[in-house]
N, C-alpha and C. Protein backbone atom coordinates (compact mmCIF):
# COMPACT_ATOMS: atom_id res chain seq x y z
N UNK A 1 -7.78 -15.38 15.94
CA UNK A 1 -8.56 -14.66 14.95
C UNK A 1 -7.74 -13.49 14.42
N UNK A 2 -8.01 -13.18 13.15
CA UNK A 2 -6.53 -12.16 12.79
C UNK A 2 -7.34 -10.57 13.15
N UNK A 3 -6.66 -9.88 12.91
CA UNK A 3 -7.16 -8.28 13.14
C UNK A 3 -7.15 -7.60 11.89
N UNK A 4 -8.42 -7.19 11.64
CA UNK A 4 -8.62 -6.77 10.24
C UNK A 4 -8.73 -5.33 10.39
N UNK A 5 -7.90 -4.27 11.69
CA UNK A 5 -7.42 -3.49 11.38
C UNK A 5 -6.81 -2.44 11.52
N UNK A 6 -7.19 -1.23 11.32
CA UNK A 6 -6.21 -0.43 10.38
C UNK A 6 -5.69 0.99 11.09
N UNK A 7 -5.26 0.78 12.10
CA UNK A 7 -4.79 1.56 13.69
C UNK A 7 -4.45 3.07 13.02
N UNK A 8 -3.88 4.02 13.51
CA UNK A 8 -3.10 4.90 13.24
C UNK A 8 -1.75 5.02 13.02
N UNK A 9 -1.33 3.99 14.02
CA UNK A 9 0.27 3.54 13.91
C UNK A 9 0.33 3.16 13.02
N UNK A 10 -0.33 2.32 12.00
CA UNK A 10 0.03 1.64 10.75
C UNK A 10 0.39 2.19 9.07
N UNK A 11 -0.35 3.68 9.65
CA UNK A 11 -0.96 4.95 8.79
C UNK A 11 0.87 5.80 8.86
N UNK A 12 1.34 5.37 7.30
CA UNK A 12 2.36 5.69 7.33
C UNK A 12 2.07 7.80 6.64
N UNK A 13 2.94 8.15 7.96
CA UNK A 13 2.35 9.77 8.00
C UNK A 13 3.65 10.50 7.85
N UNK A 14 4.87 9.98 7.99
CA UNK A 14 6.12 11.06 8.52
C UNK A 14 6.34 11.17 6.58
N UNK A 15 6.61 12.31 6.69
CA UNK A 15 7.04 12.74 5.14
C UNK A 15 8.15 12.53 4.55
N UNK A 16 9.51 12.32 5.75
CA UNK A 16 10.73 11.79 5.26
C UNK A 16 10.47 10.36 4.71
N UNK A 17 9.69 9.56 5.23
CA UNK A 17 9.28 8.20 4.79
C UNK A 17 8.70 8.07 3.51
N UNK A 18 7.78 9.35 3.36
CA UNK A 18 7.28 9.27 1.68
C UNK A 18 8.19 9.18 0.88
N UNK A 19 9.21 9.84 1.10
CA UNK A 19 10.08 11.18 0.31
C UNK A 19 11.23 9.76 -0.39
N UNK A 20 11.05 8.65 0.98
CA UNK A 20 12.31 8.08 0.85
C UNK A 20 11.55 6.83 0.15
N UNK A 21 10.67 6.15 0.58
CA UNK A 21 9.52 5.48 -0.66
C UNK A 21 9.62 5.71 -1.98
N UNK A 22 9.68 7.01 -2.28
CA UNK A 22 9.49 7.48 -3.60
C UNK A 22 11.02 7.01 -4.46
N UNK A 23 12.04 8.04 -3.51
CA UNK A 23 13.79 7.85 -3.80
C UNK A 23 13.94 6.41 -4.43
N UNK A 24 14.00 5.66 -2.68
CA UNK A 24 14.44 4.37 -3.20
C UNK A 24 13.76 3.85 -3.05
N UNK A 25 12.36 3.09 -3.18
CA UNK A 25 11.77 2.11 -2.99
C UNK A 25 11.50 1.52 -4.40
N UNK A 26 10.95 0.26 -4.29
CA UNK A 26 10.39 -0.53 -5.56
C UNK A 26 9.23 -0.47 -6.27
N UNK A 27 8.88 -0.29 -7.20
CA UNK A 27 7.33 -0.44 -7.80
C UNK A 27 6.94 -1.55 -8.54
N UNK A 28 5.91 -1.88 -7.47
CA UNK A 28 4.65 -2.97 -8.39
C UNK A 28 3.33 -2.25 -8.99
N UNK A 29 3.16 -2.73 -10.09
CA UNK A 29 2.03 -2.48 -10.62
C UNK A 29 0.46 -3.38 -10.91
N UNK A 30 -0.40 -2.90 -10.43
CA UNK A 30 -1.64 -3.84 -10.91
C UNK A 30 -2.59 -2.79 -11.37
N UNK A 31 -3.04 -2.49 -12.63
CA UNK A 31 -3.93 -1.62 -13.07
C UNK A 31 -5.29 -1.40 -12.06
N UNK A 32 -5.70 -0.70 -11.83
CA UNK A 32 -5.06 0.69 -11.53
C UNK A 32 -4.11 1.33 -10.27
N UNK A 33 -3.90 0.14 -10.04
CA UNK A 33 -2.92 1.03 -8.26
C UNK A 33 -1.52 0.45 -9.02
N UNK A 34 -0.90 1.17 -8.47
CA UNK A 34 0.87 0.99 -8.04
C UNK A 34 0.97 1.20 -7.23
N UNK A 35 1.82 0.18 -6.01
CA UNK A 35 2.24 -0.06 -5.09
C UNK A 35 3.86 0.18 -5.23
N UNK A 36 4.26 1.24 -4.14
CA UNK A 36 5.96 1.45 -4.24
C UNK A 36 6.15 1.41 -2.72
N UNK A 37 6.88 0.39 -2.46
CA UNK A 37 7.56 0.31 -1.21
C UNK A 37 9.01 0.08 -1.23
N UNK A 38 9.47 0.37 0.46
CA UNK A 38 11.06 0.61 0.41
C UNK A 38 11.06 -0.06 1.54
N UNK A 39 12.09 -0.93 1.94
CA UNK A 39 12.30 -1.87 3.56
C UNK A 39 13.53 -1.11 4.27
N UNK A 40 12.80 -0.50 5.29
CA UNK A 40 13.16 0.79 6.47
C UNK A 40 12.71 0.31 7.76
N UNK A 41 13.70 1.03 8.62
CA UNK A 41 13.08 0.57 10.23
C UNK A 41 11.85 2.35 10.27
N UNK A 42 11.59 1.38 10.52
CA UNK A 42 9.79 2.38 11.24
C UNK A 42 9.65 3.25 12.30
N UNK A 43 9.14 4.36 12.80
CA UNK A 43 9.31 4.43 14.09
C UNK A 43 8.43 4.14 15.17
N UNK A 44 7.23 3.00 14.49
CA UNK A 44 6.38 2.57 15.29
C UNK A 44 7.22 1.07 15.25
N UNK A 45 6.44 0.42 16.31
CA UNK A 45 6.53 -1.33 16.58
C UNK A 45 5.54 -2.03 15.43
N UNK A 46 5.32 -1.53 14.16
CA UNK A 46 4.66 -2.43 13.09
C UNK A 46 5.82 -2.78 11.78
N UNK A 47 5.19 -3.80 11.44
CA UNK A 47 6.08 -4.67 10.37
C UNK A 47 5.55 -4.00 9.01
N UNK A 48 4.31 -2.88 9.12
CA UNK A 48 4.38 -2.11 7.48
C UNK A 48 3.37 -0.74 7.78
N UNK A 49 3.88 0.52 7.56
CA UNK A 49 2.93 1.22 7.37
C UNK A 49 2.70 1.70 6.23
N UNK A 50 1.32 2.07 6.17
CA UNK A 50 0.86 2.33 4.17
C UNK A 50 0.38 3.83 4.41
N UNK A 51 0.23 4.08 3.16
CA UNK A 51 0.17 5.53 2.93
C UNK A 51 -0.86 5.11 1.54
N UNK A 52 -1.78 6.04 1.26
CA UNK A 52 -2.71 6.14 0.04
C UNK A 52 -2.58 7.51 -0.99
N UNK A 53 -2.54 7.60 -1.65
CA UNK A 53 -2.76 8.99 -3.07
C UNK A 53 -3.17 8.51 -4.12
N UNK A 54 -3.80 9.84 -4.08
CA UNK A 54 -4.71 9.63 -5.26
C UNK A 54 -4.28 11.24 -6.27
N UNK A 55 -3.60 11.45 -7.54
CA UNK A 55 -3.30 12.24 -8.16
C UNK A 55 -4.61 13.57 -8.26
N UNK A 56 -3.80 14.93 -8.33
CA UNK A 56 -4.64 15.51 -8.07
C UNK A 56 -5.59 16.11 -9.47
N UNK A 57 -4.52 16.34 -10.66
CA UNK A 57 -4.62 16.41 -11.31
C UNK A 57 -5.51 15.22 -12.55
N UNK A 58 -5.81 14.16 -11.97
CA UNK A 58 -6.86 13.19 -12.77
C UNK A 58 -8.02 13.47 -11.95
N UNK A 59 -8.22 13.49 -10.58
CA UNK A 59 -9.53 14.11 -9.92
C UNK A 59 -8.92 15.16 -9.19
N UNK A 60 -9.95 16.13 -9.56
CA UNK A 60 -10.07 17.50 -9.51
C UNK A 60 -10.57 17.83 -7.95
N UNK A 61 -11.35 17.11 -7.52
CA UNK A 61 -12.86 17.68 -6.93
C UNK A 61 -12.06 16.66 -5.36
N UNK A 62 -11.68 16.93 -4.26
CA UNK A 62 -11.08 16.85 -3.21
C UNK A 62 -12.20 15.34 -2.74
N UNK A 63 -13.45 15.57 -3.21
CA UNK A 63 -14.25 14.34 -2.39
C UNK A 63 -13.82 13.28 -3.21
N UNK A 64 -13.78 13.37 -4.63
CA UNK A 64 -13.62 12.51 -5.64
C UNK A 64 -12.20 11.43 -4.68
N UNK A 65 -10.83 12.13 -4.65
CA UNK A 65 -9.85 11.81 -4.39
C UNK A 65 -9.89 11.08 -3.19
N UNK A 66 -11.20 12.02 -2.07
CA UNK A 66 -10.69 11.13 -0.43
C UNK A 66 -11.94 9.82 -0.80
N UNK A 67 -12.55 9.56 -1.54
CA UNK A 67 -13.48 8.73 -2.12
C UNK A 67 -12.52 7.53 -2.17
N UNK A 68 -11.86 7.40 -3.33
CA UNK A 68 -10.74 6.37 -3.94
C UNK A 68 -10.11 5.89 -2.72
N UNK A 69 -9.12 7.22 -1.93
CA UNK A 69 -8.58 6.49 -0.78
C UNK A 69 -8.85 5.71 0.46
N UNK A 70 -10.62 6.02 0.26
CA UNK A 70 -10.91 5.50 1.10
C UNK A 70 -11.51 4.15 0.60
N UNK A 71 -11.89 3.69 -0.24
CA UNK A 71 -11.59 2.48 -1.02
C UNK A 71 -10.49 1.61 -0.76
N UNK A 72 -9.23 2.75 -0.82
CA UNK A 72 -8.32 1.61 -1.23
C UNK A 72 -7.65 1.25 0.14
N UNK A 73 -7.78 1.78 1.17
CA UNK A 73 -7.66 1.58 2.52
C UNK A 73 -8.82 0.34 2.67
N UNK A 74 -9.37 0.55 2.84
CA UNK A 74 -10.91 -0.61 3.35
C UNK A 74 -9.86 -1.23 2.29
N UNK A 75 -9.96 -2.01 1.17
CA UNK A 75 -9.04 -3.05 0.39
C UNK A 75 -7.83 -3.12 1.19
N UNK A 76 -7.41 -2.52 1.39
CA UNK A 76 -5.99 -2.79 2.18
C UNK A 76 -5.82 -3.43 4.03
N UNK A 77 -6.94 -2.84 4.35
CA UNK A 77 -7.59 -3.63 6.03
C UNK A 77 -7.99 -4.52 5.48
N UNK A 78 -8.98 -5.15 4.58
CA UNK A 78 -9.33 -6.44 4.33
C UNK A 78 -7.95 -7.98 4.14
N UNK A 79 -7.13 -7.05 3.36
CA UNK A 79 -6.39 -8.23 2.92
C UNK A 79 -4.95 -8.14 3.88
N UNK A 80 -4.85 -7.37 4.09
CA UNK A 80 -3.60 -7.37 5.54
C UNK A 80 -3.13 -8.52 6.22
N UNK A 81 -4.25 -9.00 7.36
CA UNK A 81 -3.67 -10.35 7.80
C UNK A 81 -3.84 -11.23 7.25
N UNK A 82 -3.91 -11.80 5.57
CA UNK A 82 -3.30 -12.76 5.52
C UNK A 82 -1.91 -12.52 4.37
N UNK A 83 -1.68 -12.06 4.06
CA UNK A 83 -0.60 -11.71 4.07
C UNK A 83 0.44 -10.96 4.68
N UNK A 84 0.31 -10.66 5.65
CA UNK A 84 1.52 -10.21 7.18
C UNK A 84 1.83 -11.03 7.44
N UNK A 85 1.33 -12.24 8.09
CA UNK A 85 1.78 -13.35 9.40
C UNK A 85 3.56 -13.35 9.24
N UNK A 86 3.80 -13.83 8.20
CA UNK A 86 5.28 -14.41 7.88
C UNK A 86 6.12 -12.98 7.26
N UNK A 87 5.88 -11.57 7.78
CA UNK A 87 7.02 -10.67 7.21
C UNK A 87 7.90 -10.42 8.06
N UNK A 88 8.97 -10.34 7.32
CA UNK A 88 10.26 -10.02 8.45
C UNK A 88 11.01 -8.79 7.63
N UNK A 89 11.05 -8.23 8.68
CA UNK A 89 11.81 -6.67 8.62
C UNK A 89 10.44 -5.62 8.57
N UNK A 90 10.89 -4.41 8.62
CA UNK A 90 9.64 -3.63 7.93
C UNK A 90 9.50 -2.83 7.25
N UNK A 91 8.44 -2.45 6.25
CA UNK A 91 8.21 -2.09 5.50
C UNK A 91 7.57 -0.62 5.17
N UNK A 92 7.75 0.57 4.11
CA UNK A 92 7.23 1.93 4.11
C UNK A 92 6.42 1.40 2.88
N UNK A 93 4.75 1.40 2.88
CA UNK A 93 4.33 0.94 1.43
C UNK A 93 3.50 2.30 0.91
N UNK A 94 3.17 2.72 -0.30
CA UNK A 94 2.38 4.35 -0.77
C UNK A 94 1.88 3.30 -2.05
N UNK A 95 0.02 3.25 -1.52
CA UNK A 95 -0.37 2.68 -2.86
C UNK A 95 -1.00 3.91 -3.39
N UNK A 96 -1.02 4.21 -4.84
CA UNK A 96 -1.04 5.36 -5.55
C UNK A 96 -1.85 4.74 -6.86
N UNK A 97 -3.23 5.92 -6.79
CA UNK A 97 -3.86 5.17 -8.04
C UNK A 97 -3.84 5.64 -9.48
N UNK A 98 -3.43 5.24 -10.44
CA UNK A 98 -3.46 6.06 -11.58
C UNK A 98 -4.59 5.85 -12.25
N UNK A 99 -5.82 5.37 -12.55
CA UNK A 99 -6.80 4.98 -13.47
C UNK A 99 -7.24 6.30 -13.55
N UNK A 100 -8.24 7.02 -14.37
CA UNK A 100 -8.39 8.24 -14.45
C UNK A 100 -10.57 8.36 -14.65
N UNK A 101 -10.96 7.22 -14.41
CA UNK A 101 -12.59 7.26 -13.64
C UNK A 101 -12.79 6.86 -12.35
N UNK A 102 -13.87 7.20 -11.93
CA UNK A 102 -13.98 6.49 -10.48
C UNK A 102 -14.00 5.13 -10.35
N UNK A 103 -13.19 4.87 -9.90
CA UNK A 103 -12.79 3.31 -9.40
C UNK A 103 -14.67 2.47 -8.43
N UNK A 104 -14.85 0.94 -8.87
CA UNK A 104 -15.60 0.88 -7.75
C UNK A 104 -14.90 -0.20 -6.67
N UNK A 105 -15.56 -0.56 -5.47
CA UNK A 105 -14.64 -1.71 -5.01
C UNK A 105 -14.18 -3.02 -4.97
N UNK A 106 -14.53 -3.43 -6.01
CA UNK A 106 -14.11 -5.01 -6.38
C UNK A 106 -12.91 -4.57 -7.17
N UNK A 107 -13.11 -4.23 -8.06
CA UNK A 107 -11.68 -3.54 -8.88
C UNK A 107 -10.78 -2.96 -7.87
N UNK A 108 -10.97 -2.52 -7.10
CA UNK A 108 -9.73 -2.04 -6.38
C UNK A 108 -9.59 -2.78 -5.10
N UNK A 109 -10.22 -3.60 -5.19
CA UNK A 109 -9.76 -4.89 -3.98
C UNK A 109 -8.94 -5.58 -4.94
N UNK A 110 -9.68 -6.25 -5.84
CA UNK A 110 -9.14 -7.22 -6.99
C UNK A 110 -7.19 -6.28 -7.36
N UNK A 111 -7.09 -5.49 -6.97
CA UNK A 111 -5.60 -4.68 -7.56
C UNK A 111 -4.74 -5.17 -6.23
N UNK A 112 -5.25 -4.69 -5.30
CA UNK A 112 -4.68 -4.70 -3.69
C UNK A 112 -4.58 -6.02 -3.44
N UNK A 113 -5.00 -7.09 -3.70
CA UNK A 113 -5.11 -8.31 -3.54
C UNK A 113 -3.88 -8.95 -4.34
N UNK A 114 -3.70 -8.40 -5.73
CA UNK A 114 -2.91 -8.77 -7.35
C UNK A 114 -1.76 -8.18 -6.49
N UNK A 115 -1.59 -6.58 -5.70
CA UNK A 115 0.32 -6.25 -5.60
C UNK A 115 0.35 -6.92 -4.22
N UNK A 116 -0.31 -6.97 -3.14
CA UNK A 116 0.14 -7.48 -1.99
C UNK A 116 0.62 -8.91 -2.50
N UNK A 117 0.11 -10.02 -3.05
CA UNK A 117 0.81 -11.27 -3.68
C UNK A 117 2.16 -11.13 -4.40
N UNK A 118 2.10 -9.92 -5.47
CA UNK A 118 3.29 -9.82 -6.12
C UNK A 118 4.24 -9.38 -5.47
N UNK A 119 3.78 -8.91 -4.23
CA UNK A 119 5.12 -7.90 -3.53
C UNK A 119 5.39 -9.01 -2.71
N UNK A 120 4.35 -10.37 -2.26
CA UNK A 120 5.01 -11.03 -1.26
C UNK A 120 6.25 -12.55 -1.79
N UNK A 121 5.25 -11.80 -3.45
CA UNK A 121 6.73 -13.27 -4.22
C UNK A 121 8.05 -12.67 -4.32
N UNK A 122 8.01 -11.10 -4.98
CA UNK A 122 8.83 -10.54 -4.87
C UNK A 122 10.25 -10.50 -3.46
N UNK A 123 9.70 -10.01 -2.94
CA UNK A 123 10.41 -10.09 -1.36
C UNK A 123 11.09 -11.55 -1.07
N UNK A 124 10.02 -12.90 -1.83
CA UNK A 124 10.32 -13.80 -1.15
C UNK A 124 11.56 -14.42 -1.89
N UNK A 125 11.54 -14.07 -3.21
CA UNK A 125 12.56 -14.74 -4.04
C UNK A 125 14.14 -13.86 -3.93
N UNK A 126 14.13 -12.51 -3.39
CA UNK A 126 14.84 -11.46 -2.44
C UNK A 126 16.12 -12.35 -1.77
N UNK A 127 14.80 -12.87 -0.79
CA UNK A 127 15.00 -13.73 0.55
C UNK A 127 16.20 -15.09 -0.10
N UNK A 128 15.54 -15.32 -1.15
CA UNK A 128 15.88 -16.57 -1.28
C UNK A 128 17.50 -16.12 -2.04
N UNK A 129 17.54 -14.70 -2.74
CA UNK A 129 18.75 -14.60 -3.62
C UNK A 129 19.97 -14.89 -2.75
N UNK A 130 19.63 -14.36 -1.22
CA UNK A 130 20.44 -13.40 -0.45
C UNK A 130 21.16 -14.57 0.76
């Protein structure tokens, strides 16, 4: 049965990891999230930790913001194991929302669902260059 979720270890927290996400990592886009990840060794035993933001400057109001992220987390525990089983190496991911109303959660499952696929063709055709 898979594990739908979403530990602390997985909860990408160290700031050099943002910092380096941001530097070098890749961006996918699905209106309204962008997904930017970078393939780094971790300093936990997991194959991806995620990180959430939400701009501060499009919501103002601190509940507004931990609102969204907490959306887009629950979307992100939902769809996790089935797309993990088959990753190799690991991964720093920061999904970041730009839409500028309150998001509800089909739309922002429906996004999380759209970059986790694109990031797993992405990676895979990577695989295949290399």
């Amino acid at each position: 049965m898979p594990s739908y979720r979403f530990p602390k270890n997985e909860s990408l927290s160290s700031k050099k990891l943002w910092q380096e996400v941001f530097s070098k990592g890749t961006r996918l886009k699905a209106f309204p999230l962008v997904l930017q990840y970078h393939k780094c060794p971790l300093p936990e035993n997991v194959p991806v930790q995620a990180g959430f933001a939400v701009p501060k400057k499009s919501f103002g109001k601190a509940v507004d913001r931990n609102r969204i992220k907490r959306l887009m987390r629950e979307a992100y525990r939902m769809e996790k194991p089935g797309f993990f089983n088959n990753i190799e190496g690991s991964y720093a991911f920061v999904f970041l929302y730009l839409g500028k109303e309150m998001p509800d959660f089909p739309d922002v499952s429906r996004a999380v669902k759209s970059l986790l696929k694109n990031f797993n063709e992405h990676e895979h055709e990577e695989a295949v260059e290399k």
